[in-house]
Protein backbone atom coordinates (compact mmCIF):
# COMPACT_ATOMS: atom_id res chain seq x y z
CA UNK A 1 -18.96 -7.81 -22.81
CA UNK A 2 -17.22 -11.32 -22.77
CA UNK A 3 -14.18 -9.54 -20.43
CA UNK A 4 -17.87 -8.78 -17.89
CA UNK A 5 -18.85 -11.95 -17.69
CA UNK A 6 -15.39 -13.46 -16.91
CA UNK A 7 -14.84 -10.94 -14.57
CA UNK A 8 -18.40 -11.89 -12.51
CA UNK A 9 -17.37 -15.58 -12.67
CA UNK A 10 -14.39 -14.80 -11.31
CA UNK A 11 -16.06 -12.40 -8.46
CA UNK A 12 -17.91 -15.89 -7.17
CA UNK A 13 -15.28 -18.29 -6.50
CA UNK A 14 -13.64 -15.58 -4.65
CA UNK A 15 -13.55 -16.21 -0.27
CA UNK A 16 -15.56 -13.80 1.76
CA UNK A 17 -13.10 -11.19 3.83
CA UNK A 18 -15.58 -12.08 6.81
CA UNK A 19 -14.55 -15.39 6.99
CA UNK A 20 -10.70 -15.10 7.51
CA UNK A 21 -10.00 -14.38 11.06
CA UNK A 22 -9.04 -11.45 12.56
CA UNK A 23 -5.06 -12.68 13.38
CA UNK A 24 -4.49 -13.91 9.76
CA UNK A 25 -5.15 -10.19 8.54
CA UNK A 26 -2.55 -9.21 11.44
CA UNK A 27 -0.31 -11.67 10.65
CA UNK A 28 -0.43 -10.80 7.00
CA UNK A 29 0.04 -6.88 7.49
CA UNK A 30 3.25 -7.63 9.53
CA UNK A 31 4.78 -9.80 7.45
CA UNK A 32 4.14 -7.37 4.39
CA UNK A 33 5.46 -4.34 6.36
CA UNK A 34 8.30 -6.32 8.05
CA UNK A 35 8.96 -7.49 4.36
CA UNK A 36 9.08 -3.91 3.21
CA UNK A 37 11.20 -2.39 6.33
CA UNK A 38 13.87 -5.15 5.31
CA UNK A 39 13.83 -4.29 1.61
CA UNK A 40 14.54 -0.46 2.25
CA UNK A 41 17.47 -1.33 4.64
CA UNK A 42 18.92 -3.83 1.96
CA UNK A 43 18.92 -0.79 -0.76
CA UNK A 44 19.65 2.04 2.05
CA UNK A 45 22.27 -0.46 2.59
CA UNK A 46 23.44 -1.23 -0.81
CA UNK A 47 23.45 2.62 -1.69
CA UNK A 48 25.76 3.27 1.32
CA UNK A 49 28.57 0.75 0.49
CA UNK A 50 28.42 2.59 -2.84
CA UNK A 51 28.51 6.09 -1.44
CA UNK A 52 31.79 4.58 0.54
CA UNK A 53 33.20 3.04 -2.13
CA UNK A 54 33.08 6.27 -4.24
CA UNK A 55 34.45 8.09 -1.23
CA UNK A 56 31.75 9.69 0.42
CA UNK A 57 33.12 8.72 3.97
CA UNK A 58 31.65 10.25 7.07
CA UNK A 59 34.03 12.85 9.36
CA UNK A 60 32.92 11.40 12.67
């Protein structure tokens, strides 16, 4: 019951998602997808300098 109430305390000092404009939520879902994109080329990356370095070389 205690966990409740500090959980409904909490729920009040938290900002409206109506009052944030409309670019800010853009701005924020690029940056976290950009964010993403670049972290799955860094391991893509990472796992292919390993697959050379073990051997695995292309035959182009």
């Amino acid at each position: 019951m205690k966990s409740l109430i500090n959980i409904q305390k909490m729920d009040d000092k938290t900002v409206p998602a109506k009052n944030v404009s409309f670019w800010k939520k853009i701005s924020w879902l690029v940056i976290i997808y950009g964010g993403s994109v670049l972290a799955l080329f860094v391991v893509a990356s990472a796992f292919h300098i390993l697959m050379f370095a073990a051997g695995m070389r292309t035959h182009g």
